[in-house]
PDB file of N, CA and C in Angstrom:
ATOM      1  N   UNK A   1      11.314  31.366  26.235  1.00  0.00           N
ATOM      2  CA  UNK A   1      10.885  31.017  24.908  1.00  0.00           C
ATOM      3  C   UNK A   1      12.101  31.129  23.989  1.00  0.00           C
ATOM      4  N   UNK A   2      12.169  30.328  23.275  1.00  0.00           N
ATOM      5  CA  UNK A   2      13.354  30.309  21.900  1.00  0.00           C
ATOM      6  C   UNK A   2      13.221  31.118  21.459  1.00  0.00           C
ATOM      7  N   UNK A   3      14.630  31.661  20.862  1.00  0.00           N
ATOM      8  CA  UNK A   3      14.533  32.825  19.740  1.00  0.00           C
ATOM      9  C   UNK A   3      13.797  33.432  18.911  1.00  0.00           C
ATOM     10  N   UNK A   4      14.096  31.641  17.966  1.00  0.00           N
ATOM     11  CA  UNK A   4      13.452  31.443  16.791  1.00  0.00           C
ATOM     12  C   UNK A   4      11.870  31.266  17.124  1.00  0.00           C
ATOM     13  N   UNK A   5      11.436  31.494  18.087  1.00  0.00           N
ATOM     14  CA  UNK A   5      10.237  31.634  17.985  1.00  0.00           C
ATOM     15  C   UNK A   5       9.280  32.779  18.832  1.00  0.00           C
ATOM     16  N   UNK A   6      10.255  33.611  18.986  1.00  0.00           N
ATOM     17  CA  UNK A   6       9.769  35.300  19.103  1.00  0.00           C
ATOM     18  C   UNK A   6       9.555  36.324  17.571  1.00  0.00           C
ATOM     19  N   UNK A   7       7.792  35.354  17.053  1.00  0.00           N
ATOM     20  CA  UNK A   7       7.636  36.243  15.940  1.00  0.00           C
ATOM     21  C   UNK A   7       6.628  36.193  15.950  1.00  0.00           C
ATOM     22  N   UNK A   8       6.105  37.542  14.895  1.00  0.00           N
ATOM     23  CA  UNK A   8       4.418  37.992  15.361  1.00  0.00           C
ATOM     24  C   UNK A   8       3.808  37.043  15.180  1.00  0.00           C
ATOM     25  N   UNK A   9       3.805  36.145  13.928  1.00  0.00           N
ATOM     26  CA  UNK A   9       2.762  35.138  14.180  1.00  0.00           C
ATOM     27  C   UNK A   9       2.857  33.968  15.269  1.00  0.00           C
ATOM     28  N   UNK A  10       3.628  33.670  15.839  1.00  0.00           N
ATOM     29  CA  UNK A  10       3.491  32.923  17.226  1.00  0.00           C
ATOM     30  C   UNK A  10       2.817  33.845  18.110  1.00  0.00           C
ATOM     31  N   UNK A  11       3.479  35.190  18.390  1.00  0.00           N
ATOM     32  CA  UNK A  11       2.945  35.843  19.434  1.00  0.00           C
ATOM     33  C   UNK A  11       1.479  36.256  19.213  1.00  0.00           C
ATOM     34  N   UNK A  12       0.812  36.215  18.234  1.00  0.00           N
ATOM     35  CA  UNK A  12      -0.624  36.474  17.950  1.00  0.00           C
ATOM     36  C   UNK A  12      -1.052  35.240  18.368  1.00  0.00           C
ATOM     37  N   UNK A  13      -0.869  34.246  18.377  1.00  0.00           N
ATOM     38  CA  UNK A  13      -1.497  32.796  18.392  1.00  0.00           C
ATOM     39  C   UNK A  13      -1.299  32.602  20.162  1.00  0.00           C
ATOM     40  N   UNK A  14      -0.647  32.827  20.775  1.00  0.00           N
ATOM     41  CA  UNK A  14      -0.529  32.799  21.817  1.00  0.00           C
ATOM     42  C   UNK A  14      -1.051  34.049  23.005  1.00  0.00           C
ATOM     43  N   UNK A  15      -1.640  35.352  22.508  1.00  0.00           N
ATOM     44  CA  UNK A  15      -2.119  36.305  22.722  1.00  0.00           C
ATOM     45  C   UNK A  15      -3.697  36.321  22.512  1.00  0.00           C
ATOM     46  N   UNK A  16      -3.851  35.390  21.537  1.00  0.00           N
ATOM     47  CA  UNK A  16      -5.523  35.019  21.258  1.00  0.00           C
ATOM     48  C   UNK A  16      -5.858  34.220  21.909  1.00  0.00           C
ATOM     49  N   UNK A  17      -5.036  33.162  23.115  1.00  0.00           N
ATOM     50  CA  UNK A  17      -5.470  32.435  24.372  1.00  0.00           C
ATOM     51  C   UNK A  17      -6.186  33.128  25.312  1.00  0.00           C
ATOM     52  N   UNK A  18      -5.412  34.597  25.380  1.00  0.00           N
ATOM     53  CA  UNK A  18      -5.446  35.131  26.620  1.00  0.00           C
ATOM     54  C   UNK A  18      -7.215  36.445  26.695  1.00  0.00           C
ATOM     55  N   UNK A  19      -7.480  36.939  25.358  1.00  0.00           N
ATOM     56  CA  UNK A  19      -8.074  37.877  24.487  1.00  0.00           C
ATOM     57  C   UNK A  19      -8.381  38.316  23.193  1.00  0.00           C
ATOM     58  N   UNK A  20      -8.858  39.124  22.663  1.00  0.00           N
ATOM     59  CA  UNK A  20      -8.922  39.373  21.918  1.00  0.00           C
ATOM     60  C   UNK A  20      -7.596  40.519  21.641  1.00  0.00           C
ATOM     61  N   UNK A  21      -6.959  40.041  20.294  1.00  0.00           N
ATOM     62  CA  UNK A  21      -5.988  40.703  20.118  1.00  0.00           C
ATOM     63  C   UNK A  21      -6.165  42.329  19.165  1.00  0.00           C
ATOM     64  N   UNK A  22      -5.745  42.741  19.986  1.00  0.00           N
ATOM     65  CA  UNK A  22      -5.670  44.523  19.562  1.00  0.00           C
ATOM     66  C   UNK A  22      -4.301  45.073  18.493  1.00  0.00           C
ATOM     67  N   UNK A  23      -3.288  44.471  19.219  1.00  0.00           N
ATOM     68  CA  UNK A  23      -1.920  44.732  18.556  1.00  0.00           C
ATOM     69  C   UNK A  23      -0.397  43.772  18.894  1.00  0.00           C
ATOM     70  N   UNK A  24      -0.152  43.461  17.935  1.00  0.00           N
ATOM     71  CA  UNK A  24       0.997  42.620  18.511  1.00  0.00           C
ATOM     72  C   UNK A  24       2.499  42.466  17.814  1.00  0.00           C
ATOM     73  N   UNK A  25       3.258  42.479  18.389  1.00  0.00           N
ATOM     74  CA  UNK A  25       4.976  42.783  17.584  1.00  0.00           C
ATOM     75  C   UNK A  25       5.963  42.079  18.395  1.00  0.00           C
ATOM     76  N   UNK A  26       6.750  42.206  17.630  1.00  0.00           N
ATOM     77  CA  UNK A  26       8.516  42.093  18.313  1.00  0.00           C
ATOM     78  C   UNK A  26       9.367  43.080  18.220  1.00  0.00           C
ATOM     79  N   UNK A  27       9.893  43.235  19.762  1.00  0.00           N
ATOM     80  CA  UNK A  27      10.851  44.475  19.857  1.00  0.00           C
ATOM     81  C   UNK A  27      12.187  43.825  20.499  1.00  0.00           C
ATOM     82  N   UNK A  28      13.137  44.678  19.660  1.00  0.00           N
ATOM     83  CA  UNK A  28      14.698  43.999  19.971  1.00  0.00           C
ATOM     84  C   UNK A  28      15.262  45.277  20.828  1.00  0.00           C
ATOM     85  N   UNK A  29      15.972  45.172  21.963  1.00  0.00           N
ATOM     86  CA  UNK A  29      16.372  46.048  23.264  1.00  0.00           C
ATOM     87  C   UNK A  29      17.615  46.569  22.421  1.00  0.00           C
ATOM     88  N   UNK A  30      18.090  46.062  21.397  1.00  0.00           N
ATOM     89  CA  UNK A  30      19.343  46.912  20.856  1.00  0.00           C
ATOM     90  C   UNK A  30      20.135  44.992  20.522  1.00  0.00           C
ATOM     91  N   UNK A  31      20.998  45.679  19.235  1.00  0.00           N
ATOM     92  CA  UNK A  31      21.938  44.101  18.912  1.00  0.00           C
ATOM     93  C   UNK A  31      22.413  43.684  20.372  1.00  0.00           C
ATOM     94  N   UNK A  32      22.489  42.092  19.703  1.00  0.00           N
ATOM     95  CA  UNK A  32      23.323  41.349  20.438  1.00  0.00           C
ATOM     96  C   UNK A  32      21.987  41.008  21.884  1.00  0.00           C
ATOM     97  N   UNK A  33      21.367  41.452  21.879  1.00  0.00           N
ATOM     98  CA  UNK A  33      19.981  40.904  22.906  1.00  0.00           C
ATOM     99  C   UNK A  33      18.895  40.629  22.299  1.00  0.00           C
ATOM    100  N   UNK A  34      18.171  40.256  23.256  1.00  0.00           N
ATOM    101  CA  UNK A  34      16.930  38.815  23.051  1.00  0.00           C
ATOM    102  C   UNK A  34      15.805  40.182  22.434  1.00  0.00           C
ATOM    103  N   UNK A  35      15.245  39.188  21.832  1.00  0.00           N
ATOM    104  CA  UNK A  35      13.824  40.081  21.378  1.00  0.00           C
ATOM    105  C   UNK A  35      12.762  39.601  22.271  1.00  0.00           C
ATOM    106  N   UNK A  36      11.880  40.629  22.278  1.00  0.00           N
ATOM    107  CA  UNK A  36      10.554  40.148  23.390  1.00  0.00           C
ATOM    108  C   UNK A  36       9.021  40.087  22.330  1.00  0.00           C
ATOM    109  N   UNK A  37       8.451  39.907  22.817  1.00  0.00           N
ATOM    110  CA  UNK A  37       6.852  39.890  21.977  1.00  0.00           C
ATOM    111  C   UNK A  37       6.440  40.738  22.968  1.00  0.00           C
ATOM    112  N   UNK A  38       5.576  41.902  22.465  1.00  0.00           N
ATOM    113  CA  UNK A  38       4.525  42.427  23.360  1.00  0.00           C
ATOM    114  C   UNK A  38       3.195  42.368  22.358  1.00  0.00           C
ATOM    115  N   UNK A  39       1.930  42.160  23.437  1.00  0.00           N
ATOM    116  CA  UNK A  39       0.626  42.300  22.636  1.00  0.00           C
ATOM    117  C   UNK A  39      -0.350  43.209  23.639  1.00  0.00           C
ATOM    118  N   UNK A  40      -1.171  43.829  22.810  1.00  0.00           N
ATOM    119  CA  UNK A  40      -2.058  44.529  23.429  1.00  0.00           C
ATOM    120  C   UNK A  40      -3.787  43.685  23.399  1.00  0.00           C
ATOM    121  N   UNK A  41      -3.900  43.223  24.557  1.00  0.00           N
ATOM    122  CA  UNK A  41      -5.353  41.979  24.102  1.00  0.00           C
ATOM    123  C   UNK A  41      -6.308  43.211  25.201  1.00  0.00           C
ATOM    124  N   UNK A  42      -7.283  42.552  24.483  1.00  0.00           N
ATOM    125  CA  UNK A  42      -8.568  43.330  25.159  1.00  0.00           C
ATOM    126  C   UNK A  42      -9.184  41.803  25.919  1.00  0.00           C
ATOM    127  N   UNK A  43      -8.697  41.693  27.717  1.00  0.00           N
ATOM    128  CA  UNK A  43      -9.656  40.718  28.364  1.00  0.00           C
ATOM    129  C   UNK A  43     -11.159  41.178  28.980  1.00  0.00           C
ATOM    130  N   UNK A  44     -11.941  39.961  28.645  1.00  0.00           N
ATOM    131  CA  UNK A  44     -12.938  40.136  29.850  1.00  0.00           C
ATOM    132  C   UNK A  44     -12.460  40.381  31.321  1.00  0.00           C
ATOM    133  N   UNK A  45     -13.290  41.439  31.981  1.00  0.00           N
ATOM    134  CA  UNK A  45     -12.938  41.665  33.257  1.00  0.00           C
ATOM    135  C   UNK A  45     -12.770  40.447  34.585  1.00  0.00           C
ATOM    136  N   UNK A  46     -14.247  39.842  34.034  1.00  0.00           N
ATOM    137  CA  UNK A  46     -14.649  39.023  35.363  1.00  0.00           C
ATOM    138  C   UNK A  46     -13.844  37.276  34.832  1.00  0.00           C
ATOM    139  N   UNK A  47     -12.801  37.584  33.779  1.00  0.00           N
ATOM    140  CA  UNK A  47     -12.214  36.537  33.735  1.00  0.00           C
ATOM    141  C   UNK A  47     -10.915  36.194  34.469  1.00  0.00           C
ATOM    142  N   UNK A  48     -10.085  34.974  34.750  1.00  0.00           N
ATOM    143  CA  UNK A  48      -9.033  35.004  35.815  1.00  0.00           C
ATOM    144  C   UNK A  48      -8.241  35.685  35.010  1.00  0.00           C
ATOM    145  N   UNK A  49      -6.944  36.300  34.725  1.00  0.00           N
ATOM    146  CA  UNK A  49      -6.050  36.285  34.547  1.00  0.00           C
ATOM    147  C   UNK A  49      -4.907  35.263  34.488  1.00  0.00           C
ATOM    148  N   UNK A  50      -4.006  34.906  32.747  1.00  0.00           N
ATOM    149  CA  UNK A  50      -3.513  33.344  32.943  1.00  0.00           C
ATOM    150  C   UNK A  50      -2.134  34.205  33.853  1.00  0.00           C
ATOM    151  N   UNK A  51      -1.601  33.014  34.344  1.00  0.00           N
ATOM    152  CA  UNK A  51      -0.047  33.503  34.574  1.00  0.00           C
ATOM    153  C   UNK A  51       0.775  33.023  33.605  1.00  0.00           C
ATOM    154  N   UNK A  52       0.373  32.292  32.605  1.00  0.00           N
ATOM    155  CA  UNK A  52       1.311  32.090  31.126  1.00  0.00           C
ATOM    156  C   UNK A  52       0.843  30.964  31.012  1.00  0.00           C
ATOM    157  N   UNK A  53       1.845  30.726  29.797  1.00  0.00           N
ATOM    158  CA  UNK A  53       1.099  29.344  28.852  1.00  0.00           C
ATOM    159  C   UNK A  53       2.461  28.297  28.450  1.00  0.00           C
ATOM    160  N   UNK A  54       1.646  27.112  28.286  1.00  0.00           N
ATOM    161  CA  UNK A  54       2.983  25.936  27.993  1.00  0.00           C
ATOM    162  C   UNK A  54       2.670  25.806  26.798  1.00  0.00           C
ATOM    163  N   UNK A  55       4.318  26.041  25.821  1.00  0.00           N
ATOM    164  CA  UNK A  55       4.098  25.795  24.100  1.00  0.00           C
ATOM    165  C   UNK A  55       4.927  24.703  23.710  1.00  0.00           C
ATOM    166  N   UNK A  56       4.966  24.061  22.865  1.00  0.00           N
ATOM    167  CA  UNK A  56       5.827  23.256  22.649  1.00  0.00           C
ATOM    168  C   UNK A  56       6.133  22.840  21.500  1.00  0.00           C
ATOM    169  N   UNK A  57       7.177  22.010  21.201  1.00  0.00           N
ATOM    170  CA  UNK A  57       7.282  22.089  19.522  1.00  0.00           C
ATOM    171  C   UNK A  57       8.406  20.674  19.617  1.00  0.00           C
ATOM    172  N   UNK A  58       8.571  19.817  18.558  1.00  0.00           N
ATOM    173  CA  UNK A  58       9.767  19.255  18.641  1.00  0.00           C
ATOM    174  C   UNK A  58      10.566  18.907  18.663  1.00  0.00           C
ATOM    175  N   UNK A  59      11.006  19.820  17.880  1.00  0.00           N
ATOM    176  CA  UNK A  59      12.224  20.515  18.007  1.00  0.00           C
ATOM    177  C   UNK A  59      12.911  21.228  19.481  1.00  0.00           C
ATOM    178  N   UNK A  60      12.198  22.166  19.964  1.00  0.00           N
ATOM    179  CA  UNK A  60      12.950  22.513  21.639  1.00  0.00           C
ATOM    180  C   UNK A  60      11.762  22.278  22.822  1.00  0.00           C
ATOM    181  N   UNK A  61      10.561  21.361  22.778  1.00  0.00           N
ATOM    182  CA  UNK A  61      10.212  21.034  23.885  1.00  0.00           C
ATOM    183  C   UNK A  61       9.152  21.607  24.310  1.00  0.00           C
ATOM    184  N   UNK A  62       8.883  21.483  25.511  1.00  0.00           N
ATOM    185  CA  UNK A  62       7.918  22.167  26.325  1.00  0.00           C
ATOM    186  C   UNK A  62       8.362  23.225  26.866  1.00  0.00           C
ATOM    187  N   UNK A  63       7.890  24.582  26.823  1.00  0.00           N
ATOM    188  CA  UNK A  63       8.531  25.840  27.302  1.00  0.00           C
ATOM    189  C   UNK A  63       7.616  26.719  27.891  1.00  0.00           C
ATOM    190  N   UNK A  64       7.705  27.332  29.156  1.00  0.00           N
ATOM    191  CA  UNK A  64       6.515  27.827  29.363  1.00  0.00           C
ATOM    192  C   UNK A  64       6.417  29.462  29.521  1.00  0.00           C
ATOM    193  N   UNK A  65       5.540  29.859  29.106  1.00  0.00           N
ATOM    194  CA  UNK A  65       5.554  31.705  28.384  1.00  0.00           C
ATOM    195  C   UNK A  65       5.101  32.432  29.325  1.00  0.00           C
ATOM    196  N   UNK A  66       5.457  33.084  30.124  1.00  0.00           N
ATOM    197  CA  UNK A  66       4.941  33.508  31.651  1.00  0.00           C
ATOM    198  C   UNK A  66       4.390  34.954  31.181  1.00  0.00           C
ATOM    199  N   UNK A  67       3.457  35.531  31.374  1.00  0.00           N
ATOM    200  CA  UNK A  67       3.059  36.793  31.099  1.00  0.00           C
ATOM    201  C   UNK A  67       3.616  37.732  31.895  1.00  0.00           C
ATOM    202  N   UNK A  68       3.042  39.248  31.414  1.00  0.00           N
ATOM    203  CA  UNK A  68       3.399  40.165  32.179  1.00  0.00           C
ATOM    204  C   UNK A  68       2.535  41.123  31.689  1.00  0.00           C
ATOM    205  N   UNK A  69       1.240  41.745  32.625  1.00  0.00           N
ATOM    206  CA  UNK A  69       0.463  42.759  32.578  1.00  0.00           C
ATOM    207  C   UNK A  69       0.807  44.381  32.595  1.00  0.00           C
ATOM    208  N   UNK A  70       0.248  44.855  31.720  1.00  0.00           N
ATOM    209  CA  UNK A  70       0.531  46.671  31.752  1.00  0.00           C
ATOM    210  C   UNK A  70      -0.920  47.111  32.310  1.00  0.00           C
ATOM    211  N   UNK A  71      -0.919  48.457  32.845  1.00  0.00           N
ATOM    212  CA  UNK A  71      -2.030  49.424  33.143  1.00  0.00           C
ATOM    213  C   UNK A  71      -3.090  48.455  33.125  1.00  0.00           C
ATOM    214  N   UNK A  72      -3.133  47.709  34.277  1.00  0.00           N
ATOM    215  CA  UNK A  72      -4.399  46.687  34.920  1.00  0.00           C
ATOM    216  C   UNK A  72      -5.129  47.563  35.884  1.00  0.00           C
ATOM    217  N   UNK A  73      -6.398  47.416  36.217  1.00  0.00           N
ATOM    218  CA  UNK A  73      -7.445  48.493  37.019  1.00  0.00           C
ATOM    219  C   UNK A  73      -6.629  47.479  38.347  1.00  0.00           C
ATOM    220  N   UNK A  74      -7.214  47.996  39.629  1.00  0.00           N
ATOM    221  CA  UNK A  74      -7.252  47.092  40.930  1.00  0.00           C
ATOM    222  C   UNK A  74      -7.219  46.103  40.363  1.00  0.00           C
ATOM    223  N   UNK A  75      -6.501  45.072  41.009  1.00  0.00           N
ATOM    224  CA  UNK A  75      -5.980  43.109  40.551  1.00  0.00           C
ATOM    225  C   UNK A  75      -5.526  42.909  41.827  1.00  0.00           C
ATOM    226  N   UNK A  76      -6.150  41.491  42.037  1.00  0.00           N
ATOM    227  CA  UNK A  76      -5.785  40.624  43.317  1.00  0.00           C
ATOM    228  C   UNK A  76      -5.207  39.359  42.643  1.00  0.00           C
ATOM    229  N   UNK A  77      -3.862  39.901  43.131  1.00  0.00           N
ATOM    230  CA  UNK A  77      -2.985  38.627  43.139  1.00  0.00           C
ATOM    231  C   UNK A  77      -2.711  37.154  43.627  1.00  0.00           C
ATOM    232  N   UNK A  78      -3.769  36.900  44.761  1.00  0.00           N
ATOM    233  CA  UNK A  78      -4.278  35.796  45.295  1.00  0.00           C
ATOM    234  C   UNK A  78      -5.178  34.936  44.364  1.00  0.00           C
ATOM    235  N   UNK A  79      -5.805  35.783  43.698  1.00  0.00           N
ATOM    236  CA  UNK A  79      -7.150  34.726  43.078  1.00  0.00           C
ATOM    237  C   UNK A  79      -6.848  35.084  41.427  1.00  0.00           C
ATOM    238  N   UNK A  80      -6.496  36.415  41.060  1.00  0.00           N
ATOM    239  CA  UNK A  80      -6.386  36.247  39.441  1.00  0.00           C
ATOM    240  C   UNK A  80      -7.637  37.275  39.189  1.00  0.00           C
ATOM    241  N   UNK A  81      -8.004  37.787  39.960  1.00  0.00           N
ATOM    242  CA  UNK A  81      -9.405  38.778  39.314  1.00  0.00           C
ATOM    243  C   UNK A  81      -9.232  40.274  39.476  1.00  0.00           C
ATOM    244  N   UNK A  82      -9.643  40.561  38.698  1.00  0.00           N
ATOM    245  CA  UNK A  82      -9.861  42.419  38.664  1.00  0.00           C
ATOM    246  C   UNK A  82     -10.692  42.915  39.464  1.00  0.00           C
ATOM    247  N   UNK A  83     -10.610  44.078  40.159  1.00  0.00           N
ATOM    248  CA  UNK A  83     -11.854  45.168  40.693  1.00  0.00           C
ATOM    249  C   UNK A  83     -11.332  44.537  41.693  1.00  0.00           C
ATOM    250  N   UNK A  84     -10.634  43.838  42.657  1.00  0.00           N
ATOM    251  CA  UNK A  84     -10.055  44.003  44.102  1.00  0.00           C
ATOM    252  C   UNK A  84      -9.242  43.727  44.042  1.00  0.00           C
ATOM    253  N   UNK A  85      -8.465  43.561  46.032  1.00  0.00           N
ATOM    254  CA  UNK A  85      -7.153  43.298  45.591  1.00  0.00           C
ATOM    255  C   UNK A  85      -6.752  42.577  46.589  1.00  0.00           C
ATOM    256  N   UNK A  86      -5.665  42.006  46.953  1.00  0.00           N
ATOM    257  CA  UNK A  86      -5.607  40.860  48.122  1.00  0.00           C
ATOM    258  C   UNK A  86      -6.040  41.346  49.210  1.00  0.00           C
ATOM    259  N   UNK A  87      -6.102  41.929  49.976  1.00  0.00           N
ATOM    260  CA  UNK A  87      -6.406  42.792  51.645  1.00  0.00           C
ATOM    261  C   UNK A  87      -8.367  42.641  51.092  1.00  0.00           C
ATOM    262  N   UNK A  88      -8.919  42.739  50.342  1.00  0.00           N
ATOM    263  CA  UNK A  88     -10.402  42.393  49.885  1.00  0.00           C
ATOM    264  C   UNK A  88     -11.105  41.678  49.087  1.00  0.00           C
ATOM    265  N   UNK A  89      -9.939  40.214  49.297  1.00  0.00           N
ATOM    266  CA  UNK A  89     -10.616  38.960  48.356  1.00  0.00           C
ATOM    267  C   UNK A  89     -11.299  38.098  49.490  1.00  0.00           C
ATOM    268  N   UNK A  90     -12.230  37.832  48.752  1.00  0.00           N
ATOM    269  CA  UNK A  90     -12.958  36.622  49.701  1.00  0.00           C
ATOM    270  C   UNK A  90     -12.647  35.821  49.701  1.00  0.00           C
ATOM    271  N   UNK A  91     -12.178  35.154  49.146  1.00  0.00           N
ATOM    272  CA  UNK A  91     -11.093  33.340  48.792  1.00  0.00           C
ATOM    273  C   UNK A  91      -9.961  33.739  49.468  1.00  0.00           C
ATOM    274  N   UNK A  92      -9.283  34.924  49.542  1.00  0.00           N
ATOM    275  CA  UNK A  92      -8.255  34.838  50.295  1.00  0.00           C
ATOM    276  C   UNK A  92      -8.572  34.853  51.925  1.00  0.00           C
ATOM    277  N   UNK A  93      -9.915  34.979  52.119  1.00  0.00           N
ATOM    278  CA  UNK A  93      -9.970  35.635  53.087  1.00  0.00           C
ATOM    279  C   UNK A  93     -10.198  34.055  53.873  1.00  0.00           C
ATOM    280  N   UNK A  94     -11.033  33.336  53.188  1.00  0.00           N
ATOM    281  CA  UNK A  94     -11.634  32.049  53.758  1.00  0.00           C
ATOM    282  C   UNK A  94     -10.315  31.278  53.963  1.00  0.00           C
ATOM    283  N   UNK A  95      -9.577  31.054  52.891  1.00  0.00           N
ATOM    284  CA  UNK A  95      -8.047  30.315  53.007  1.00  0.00           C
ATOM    285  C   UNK A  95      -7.591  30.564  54.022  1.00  0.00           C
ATOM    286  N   UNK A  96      -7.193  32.024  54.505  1.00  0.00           N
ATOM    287  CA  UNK A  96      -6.508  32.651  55.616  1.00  0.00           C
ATOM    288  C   UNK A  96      -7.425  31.995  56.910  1.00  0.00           C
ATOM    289  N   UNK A  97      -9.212  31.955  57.017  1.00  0.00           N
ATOM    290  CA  UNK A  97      -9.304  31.312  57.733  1.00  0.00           C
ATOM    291  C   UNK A  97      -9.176  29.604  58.181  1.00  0.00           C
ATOM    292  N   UNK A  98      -9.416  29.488  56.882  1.00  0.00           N
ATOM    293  CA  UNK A  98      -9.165  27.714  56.766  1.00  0.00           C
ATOM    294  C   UNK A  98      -7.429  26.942  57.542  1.00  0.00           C
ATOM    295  N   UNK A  99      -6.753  27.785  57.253  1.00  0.00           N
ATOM    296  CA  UNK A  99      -5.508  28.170  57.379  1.00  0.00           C
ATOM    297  C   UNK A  99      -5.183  28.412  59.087  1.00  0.00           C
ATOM    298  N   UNK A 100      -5.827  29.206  59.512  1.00  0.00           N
ATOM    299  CA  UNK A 100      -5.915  29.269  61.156  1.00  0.00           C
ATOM    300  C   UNK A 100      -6.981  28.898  61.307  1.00  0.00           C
ATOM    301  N   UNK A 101      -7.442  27.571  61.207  1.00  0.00           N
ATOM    302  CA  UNK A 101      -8.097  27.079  62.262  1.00  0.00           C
ATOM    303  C   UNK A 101      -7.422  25.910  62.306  1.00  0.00           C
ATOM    304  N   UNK A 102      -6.810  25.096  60.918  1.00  0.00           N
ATOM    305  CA  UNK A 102      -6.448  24.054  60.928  1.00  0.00           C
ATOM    306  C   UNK A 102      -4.991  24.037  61.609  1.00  0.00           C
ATOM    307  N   UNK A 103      -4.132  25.162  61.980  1.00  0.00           N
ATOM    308  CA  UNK A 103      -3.053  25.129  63.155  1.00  0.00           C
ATOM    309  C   UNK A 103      -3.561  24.790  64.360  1.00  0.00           C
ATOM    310  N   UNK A 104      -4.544  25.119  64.870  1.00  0.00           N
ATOM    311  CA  UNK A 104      -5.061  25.500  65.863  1.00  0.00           C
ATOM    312  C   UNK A 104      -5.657  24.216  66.173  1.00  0.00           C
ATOM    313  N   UNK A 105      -5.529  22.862  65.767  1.00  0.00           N
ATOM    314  CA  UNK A 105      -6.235  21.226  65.772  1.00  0.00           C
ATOM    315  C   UNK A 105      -4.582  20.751  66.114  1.00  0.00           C
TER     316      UNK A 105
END
């Protein structure tokens, strides 16, 4: 994401995709480095999880905002859902079979 557009009000607008927003800012790691946005959203459980979002402007384009989760309960990284985890998803599990049987033709 552009610089110039690591500021709370982008990062609220883009944090209200994901949840309901709890808290949201920009923190700079020290001069001379990039600033980040962090937000604190409150998701529904039984919803997927995004892996980020495409913003764009026209001035610099299409850019795409990849998330990054804090203190998540159990999450399965195969499917995007909470309360399990890959070794006990069922979609992963069917794929994996779909997957060996169709070698096996």
């Amino acid at each position: 994401m552009p610089e110039h557009c690591k500021i709370t009000t982008l990062g609220r607008k883009i944090a209200a995709r994901v949840g309901k927003i709890m808290e949201c800012n920009v923190f700079s790691t020290g001069p001379g480095r990039k600033n980040f946005l962090k937000a604190s959203v409150m998701i529904k459980i039984e919803d997927l999880l995004k892996e980020g979002l495409n913003i764009g402007s026209k001035r610099d384009g299409l850019t795409k905002v990849e998330f990054k989760y804090e203190r998540l309960p159990t999450f399965c990284y195969f499917c995007g859902r909470i309360r399990h985890d890959v070794a006990n998803c069922e979609i992963a599990e069917v794929e994996e079979e779909h997957i060996s049987s169709s070698k096996k033709v």
